[in-house]
C-alpha atoms as a PDB file:
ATOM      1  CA  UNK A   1      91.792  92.517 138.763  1.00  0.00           C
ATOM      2  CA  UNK A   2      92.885  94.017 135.816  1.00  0.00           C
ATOM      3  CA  UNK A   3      94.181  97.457 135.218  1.00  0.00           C
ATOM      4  CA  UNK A   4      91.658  99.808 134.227  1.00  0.00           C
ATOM      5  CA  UNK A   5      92.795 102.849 131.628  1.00  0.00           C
ATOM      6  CA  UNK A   6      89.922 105.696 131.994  1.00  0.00           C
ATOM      7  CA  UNK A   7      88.746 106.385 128.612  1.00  0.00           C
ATOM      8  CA  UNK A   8      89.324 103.086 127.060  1.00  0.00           C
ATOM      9  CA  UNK A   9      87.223  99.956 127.058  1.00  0.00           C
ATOM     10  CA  UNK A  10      89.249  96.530 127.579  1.00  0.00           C
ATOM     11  CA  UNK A  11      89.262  93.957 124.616  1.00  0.00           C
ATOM     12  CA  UNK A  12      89.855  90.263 123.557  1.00  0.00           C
ATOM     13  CA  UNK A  13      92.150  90.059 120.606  1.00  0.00           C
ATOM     14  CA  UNK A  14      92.186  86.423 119.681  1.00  0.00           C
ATOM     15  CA  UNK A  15      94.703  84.740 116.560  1.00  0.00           C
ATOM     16  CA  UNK A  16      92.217  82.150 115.877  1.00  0.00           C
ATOM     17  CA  UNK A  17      91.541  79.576 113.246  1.00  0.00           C
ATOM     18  CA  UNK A  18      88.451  79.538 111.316  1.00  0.00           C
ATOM     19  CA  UNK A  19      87.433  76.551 110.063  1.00  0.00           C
ATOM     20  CA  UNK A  20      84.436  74.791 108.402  1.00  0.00           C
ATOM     21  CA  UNK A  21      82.730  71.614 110.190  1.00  0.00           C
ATOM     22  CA  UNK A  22      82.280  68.912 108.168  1.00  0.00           C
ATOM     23  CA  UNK A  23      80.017  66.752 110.357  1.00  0.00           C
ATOM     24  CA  UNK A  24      79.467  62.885 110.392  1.00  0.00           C
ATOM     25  CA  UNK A  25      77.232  61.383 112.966  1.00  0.00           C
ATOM     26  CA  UNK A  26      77.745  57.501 113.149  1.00  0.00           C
ATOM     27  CA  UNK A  27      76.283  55.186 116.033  1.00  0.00           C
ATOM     28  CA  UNK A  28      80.217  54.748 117.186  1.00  0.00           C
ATOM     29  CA  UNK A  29      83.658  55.790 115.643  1.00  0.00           C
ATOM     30  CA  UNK A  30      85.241  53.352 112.882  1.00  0.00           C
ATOM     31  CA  UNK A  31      88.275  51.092 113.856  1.00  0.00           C
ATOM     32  CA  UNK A  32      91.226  51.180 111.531  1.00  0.00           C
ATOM     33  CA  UNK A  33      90.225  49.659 108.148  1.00  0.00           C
ATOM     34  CA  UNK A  34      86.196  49.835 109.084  1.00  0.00           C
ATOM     35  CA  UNK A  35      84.121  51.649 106.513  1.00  0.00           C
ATOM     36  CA  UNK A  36      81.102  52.642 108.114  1.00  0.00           C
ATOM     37  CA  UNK A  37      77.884  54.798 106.729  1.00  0.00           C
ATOM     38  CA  UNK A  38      77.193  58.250 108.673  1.00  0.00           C
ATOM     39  CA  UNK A  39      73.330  58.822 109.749  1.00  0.00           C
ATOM     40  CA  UNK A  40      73.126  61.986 108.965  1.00  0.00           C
ATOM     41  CA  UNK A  41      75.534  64.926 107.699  1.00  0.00           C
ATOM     42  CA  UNK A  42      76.214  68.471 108.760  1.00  0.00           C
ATOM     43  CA  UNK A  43      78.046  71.748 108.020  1.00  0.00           C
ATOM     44  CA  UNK A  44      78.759  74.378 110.451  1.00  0.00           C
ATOM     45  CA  UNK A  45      81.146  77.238 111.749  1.00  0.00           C
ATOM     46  CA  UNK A  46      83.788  75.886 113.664  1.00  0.00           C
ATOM     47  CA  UNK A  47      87.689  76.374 114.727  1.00  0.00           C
ATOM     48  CA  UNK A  48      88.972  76.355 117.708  1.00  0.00           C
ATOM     49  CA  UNK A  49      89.528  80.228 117.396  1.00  0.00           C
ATOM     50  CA  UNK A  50      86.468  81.047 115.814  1.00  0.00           C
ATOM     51  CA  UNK A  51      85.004  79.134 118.591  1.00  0.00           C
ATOM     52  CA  UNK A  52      87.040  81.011 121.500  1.00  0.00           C
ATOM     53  CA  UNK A  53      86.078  84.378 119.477  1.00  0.00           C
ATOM     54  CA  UNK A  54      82.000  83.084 119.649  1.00  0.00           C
ATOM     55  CA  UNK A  55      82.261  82.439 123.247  1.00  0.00           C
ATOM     56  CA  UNK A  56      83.736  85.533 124.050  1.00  0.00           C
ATOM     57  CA  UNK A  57      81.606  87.741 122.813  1.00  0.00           C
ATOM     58  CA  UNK A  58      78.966  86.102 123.953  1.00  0.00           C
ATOM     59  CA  UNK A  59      80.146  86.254 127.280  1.00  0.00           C
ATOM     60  CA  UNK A  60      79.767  89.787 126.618  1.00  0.00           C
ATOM     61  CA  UNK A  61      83.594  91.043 125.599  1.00  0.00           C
ATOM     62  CA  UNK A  62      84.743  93.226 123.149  1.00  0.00           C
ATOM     63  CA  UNK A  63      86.330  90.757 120.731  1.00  0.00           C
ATOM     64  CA  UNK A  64      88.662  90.996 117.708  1.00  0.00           C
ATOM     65  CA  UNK A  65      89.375  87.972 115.844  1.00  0.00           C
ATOM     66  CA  UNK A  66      92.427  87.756 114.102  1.00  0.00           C
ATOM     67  CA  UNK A  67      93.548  85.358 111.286  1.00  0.00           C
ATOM     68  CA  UNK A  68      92.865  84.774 107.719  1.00  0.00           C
ATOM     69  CA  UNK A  69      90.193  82.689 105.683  1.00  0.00           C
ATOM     70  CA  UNK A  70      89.664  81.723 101.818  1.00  0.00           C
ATOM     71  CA  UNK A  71      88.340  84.111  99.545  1.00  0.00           C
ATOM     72  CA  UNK A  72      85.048  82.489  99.686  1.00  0.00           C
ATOM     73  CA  UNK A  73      82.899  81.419 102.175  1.00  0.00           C
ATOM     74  CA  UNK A  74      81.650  84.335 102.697  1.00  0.00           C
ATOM     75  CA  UNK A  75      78.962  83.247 105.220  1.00  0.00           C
ATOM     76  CA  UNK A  76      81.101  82.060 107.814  1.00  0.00           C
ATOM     77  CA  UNK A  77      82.139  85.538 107.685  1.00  0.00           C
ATOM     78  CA  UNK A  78      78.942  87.033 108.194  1.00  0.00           C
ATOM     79  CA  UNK A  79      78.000  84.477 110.738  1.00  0.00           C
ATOM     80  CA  UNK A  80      80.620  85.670 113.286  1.00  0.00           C
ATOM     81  CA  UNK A  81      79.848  89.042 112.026  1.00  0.00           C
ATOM     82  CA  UNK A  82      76.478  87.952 113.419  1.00  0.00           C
ATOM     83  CA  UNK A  83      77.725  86.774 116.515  1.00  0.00           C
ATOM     84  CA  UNK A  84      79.268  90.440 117.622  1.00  0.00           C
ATOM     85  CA  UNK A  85      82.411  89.902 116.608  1.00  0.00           C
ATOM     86  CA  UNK A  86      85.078  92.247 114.981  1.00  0.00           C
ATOM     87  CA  UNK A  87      86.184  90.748 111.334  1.00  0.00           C
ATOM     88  CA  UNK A  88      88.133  93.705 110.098  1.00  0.00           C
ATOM     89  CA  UNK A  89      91.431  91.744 110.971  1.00  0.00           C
ATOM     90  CA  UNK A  90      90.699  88.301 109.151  1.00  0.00           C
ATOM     91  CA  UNK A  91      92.685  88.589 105.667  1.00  0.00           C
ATOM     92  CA  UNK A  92      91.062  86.774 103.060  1.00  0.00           C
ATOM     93  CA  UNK A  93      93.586  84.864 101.179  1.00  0.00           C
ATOM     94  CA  UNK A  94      92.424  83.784  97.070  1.00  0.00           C
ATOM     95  CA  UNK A  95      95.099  81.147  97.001  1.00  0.00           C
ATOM     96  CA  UNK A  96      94.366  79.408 100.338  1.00  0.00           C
ATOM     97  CA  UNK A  97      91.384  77.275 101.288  1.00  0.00           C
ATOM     98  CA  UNK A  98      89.432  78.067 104.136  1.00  0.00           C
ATOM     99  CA  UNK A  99      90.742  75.715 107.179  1.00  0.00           C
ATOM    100  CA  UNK A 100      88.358  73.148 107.258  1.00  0.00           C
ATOM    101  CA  UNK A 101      87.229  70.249 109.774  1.00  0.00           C
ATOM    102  CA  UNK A 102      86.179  66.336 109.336  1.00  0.00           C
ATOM    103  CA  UNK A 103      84.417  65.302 112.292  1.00  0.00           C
ATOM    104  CA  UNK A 104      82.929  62.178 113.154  1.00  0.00           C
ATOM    105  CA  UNK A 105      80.229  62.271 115.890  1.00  0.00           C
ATOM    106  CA  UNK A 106      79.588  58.770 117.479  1.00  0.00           C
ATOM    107  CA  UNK A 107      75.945  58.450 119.189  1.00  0.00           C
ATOM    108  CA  UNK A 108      77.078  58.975 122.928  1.00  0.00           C
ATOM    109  CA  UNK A 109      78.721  62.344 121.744  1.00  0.00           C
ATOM    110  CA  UNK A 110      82.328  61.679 121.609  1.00  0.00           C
ATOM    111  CA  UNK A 111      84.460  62.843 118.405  1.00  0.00           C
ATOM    112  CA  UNK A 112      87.438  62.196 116.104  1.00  0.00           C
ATOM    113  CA  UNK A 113      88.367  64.802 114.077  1.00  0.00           C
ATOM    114  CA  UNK A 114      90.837  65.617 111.106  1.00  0.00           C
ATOM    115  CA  UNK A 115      92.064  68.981 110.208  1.00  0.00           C
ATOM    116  CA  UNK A 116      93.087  70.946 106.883  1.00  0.00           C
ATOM    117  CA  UNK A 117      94.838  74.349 108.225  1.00  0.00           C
ATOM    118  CA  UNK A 118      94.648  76.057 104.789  1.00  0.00           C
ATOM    119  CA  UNK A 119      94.289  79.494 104.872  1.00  0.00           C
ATOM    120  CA  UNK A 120      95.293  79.330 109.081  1.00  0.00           C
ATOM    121  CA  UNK A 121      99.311  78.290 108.479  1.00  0.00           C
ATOM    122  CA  UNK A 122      99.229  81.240 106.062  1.00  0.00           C
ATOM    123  CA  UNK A 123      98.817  84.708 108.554  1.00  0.00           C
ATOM    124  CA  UNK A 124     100.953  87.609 107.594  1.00  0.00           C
ATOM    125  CA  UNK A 125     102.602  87.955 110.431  1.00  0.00           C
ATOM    126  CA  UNK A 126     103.811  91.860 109.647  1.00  0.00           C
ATOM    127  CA  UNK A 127     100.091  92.711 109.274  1.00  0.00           C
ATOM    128  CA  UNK A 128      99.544  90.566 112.761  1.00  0.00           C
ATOM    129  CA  UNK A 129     101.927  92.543 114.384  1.00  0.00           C
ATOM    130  CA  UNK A 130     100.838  96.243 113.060  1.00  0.00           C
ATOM    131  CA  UNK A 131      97.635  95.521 114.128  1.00  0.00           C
ATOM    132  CA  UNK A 132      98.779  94.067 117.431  1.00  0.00           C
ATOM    133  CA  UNK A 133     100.541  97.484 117.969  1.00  0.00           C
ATOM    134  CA  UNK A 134      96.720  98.687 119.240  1.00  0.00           C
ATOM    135  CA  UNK A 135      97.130  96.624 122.156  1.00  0.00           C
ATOM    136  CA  UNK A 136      96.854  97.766 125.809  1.00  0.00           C
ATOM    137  CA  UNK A 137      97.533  96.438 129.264  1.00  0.00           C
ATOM    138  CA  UNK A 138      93.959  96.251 129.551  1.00  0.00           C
ATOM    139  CA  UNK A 139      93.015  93.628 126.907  1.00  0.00           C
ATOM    140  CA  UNK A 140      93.711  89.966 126.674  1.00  0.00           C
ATOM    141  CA  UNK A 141      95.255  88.145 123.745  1.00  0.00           C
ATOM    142  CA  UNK A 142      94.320  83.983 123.076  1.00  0.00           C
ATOM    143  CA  UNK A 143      96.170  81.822 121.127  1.00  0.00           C
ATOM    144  CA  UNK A 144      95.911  78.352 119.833  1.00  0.00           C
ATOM    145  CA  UNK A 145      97.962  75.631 117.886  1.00  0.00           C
ATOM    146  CA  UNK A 146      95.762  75.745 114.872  1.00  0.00           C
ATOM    147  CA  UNK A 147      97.847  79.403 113.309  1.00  0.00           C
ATOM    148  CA  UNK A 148     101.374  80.016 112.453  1.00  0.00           C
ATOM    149  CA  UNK A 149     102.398  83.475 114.142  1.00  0.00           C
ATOM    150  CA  UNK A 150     101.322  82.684 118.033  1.00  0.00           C
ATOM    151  CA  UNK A 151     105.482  83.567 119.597  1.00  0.00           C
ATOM    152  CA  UNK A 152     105.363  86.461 117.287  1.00  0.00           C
ATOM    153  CA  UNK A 153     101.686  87.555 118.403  1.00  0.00           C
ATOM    154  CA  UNK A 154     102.416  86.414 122.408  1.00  0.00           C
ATOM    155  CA  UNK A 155     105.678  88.309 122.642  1.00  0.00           C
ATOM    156  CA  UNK A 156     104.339  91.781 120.950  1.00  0.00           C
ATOM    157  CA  UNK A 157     101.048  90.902 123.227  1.00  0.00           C
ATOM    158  CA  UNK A 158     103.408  90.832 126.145  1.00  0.00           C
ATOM    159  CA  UNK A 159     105.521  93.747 125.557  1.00  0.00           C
ATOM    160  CA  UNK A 160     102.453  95.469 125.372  1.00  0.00           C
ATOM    161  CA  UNK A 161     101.495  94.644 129.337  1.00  0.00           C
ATOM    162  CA  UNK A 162      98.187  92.542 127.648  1.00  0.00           C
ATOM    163  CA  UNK A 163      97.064  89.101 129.047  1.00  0.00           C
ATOM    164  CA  UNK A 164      98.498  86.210 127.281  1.00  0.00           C
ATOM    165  CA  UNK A 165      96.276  82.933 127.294  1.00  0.00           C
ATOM    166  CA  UNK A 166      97.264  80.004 125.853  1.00  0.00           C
ATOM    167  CA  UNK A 167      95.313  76.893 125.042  1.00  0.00           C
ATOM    168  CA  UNK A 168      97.492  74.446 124.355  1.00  0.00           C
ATOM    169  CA  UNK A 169      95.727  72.476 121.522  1.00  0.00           C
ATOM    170  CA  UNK A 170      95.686  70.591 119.551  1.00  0.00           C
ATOM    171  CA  UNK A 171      99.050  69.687 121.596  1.00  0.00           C
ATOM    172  CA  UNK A 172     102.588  70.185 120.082  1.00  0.00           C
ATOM    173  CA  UNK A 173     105.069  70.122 122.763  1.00  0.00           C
ATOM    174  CA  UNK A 174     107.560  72.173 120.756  1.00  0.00           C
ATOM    175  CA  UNK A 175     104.716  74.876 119.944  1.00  0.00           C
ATOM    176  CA  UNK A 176     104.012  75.073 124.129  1.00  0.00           C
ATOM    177  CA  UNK A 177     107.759  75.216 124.508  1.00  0.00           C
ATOM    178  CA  UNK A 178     108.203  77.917 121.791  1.00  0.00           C
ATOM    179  CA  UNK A 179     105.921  80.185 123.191  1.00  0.00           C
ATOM    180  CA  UNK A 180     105.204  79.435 127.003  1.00  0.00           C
ATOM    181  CA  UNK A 181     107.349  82.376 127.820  1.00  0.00           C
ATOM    182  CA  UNK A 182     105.371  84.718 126.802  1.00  0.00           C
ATOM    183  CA  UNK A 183     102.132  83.261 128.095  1.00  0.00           C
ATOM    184  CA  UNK A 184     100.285  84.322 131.423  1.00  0.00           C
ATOM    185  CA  UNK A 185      97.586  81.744 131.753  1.00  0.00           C
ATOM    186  CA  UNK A 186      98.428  77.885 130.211  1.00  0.00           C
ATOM    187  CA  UNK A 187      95.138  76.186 128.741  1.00  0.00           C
ATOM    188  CA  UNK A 188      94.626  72.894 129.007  1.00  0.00           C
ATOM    189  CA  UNK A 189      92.603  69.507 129.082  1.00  0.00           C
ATOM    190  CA  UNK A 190      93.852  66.543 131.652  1.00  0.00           C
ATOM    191  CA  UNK A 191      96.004  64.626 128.694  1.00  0.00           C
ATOM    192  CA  UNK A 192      97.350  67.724 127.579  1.00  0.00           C
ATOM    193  CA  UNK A 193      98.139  69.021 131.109  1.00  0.00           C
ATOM    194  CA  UNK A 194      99.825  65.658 131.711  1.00  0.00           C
ATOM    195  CA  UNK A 195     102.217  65.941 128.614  1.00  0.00           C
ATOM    196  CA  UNK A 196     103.458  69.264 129.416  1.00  0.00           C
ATOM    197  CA  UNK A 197     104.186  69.076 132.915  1.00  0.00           C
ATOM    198  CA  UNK A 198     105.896  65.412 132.074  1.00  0.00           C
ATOM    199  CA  UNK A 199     107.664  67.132 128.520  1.00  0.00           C
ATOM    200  CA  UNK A 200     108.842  70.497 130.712  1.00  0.00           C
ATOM    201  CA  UNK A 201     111.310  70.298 133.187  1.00  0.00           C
ATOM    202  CA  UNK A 202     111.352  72.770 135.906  1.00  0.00           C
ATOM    203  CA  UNK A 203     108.511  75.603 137.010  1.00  0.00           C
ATOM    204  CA  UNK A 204     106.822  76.391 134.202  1.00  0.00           C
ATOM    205  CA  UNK A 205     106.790  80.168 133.516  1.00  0.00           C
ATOM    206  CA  UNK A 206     103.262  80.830 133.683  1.00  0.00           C
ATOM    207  CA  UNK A 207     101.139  83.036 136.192  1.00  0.00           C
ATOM    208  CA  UNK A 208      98.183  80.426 135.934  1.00  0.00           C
ATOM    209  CA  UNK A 209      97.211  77.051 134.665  1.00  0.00           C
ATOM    210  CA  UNK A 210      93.634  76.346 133.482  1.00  0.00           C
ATOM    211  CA  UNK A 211      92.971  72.610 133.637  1.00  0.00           C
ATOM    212  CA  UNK A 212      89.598  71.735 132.081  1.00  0.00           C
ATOM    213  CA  UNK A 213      88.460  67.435 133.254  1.00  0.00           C
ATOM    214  CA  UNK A 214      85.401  67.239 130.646  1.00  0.00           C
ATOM    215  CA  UNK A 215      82.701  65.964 133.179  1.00  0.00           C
ATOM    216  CA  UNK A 216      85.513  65.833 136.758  1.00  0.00           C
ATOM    217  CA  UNK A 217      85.094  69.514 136.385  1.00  0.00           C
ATOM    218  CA  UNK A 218      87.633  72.533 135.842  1.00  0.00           C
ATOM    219  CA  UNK A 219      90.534  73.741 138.318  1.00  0.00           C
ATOM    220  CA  UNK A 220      93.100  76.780 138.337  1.00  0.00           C
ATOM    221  CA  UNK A 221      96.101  76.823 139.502  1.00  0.00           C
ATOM    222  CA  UNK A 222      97.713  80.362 140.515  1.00  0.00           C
ATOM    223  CA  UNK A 223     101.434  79.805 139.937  1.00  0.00           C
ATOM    224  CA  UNK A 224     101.841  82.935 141.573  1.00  0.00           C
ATOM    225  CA  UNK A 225     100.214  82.282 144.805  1.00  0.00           C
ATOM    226  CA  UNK A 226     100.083  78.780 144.944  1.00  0.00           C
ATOM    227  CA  UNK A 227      96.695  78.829 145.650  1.00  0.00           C
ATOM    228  CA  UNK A 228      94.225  76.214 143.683  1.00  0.00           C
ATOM    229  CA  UNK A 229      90.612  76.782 142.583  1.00  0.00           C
ATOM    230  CA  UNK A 230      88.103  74.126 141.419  1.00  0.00           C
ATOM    231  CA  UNK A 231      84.550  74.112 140.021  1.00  0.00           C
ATOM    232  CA  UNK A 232      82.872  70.938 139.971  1.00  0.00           C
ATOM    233  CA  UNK A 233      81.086  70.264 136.368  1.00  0.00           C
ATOM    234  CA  UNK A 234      77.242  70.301 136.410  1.00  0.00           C
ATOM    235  CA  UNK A 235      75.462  67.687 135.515  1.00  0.00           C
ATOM    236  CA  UNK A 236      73.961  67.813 131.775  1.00  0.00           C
ATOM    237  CA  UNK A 237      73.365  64.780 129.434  1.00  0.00           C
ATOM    238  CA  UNK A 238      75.776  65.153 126.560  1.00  0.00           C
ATOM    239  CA  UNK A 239      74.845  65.528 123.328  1.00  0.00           C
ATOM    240  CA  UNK A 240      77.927  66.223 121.670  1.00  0.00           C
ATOM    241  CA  UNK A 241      81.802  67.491 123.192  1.00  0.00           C
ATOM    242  CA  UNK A 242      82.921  69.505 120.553  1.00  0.00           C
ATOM    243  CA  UNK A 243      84.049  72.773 121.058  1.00  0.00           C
ATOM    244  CA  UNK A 244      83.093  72.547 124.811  1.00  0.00           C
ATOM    245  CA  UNK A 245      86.814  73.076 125.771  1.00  0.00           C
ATOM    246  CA  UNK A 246      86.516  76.758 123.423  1.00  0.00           C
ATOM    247  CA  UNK A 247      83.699  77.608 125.333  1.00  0.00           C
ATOM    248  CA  UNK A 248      85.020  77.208 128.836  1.00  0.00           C
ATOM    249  CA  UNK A 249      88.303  79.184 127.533  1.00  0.00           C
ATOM    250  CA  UNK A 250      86.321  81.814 125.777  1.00  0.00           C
ATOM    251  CA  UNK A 251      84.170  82.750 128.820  1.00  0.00           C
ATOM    252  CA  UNK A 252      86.888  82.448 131.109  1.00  0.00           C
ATOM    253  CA  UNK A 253      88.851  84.984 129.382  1.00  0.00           C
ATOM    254  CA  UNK A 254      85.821  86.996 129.124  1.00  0.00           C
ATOM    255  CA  UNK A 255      85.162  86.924 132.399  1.00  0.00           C
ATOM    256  CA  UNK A 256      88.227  88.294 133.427  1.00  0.00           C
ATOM    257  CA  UNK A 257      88.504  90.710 130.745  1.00  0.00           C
ATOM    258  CA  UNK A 258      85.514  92.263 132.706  1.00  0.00           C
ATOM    259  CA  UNK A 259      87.127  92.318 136.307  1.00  0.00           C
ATOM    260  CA  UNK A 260      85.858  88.909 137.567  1.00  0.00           C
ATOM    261  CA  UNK A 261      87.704  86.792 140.118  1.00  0.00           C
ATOM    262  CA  UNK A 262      88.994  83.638 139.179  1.00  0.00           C
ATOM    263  CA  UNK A 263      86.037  81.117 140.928  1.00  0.00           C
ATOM    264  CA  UNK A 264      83.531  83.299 139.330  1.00  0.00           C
ATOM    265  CA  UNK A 265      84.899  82.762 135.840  1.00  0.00           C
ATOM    266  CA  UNK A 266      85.444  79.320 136.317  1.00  0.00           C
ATOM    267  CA  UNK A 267      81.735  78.970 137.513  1.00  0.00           C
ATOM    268  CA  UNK A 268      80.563  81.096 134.414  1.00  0.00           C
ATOM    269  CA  UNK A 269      83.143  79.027 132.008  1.00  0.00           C
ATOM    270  CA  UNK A 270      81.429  76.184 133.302  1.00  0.00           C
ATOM    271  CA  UNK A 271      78.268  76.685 133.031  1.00  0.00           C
ATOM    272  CA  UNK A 272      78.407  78.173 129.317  1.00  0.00           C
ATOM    273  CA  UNK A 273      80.721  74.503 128.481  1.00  0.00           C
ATOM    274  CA  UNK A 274      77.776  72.540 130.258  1.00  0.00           C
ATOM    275  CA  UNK A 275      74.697  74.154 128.202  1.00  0.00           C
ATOM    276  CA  UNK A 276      77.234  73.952 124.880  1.00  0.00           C
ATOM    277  CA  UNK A 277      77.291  70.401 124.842  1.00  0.00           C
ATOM    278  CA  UNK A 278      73.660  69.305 125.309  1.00  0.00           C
ATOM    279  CA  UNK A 279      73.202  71.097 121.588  1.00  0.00           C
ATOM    280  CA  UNK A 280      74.758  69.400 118.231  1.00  0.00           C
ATOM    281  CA  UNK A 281      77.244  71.585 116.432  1.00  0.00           C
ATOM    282  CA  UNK A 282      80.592  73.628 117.498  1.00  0.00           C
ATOM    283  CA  UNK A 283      80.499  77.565 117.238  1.00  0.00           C
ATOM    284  CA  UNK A 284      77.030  77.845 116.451  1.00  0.00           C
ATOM    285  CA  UNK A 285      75.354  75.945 119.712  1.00  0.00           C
ATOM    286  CA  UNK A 286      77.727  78.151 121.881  1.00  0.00           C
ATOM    287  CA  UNK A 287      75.301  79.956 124.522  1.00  0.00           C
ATOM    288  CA  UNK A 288      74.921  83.620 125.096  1.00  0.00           C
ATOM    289  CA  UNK A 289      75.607  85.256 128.222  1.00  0.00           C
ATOM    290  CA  UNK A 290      71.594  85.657 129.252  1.00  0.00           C
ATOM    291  CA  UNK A 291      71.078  81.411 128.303  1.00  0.00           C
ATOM    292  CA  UNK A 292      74.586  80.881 131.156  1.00  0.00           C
ATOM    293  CA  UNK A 293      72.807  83.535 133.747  1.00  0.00           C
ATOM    294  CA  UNK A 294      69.745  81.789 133.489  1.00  0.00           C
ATOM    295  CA  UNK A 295      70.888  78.171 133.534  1.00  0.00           C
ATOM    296  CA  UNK A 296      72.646  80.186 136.722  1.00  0.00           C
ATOM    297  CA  UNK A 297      70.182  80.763 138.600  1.00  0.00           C
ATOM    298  CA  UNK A 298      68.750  77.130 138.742  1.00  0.00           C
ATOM    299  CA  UNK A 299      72.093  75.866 139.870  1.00  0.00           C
ATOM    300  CA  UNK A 300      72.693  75.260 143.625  1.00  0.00           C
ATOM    301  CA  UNK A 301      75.599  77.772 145.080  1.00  0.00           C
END
């Protein structure tokens, strides 16, 4: 349960990417040296921070987003705008691109996906930390490996008595090491979970680990207590994957920004990740908190 200051509302602050989808649906993924021709063609809002950011608020949180962007573009600014989201943080940068995203869809909804950082690998980390300096015990920081500044932005989030989670993608083993510890709660899929517990020697210096298994479900492990929690996935047919991990970390974190245990944010987590990916598209087919209550209540305890 988190630590409640009288007087002041708890937030998510999240140093996110922002990035623009490029999307390529193909009936399956090319093979090294295969040219293929796409179906159809797509762009969209995506990121895996500007994803986290969408799925946090909403889940209902207060949410910051932190980070920096191109000069243009000025719709994906508006659309998280749209989505309830706090912008006044996001730099825009006239020399940088916008981070942007290739990503080819095959027909039974896996991905492959190439990213430009541009204007991500270029956050003013001063300005990140002055405006981290607003930080309470009460809020919750996320991080991902798509930004430069995350062991600047974890250790000031830290200091601060704020929540520190972590999703470990896309995986770097010298980025976990770098800033693991700072961290309270370690994000990760199955492969990634497997690399860091096989790259790190030792008991990792973590309160929690959140270990996402795509349709096997979700489980958290409390470091602190030893004690393990699992929520079995529900069964949806897929219509595409991406951004499904974002959603499960950005309701997750919401739901425990707002006081709830750990199996009921893995059940809401869930639930939002399952609805996400029977719709096309990354930060734009996230659900909102009423569309996860609803889907809910049809769901057997």
């Amino acid at each position: 349960m988190r630590r409640n200051n009288p007087g002041r509302s708890m937030a998510i602050w999240n140093l996110g990417s922002i990035n623009i989808d490029h999307v390529y649906r193909l009936e399956s993924l090319p093979r090294p040296g295969e040219t293929l021709a796409s179906r159809s063609y797509s762009v969209g809002l995506g990121g895996k921070g500007a994803n986290q950011s969408v799925a946090a608020a909403r889940a209902g949180a207060r949410t910051h987003h932190l980070g920096a962007m191109g000069a243009g573009d000025d719709w994906v600014l508006q659309r998280l705008n749209d989505s309830g989201i706090d912008m006044a943080h996001v730099a825009r940068l006239p020399d940088e691109a916008t981070g942007h995203a290739i990503i080819l869809l095959e027909a039974q909804g896996e991905n492959a996906i190439v990213i430009h950082p541009g204007a991500n690998r270029a956050v003013d980390e001063g300005a990140l930390l002055r405006t981290l300096s607003a930080l309470g015990p009460d809020d919750t920081l996320l991080l991902q490996n798509e930004t430069n500044g995350q062991v600047a932005a974890a250790q000031a989030a830290q200091a601060r008595g704020a929540r520190v989670v972590y999703s470990a993608a896309p995986f770097d083993l010298d980025a976990v090491r770098a800033v693991l510890p700072h961290v309270s709660i370690l994000a990760m899929n199955a492969g990634e979970s497997q690399q860091v517990l096989a790259g790190i020697s030792g008991p990792l210096p973590v309160q929690g680990l959140l270990i996402t298994r795509g349709a096997e479900g979700a489980e958290y492990r409390d470091l602190t207590t030893s004690q393990t929690y699992v929520q079995a996935a529900f069964r949806v047919t897929p219509v595409d994957t991406t951004g499904a991990g974002d959603t499960f970390a950005g309701y997750f974190s919401a739901a425990l920004d707002e006081g709830r245990d750990i199996a009921v944010a893995l059940r809401l987590a869930a639930a939002a990740a399952a609805l996400k990916v029977t719709r096309p598209g990354a930060g734009d087919a996230i659900p909102t908190r009423a569309e996860v209550e609803a889907f809910l209540a049809d769901q057997p305890i």
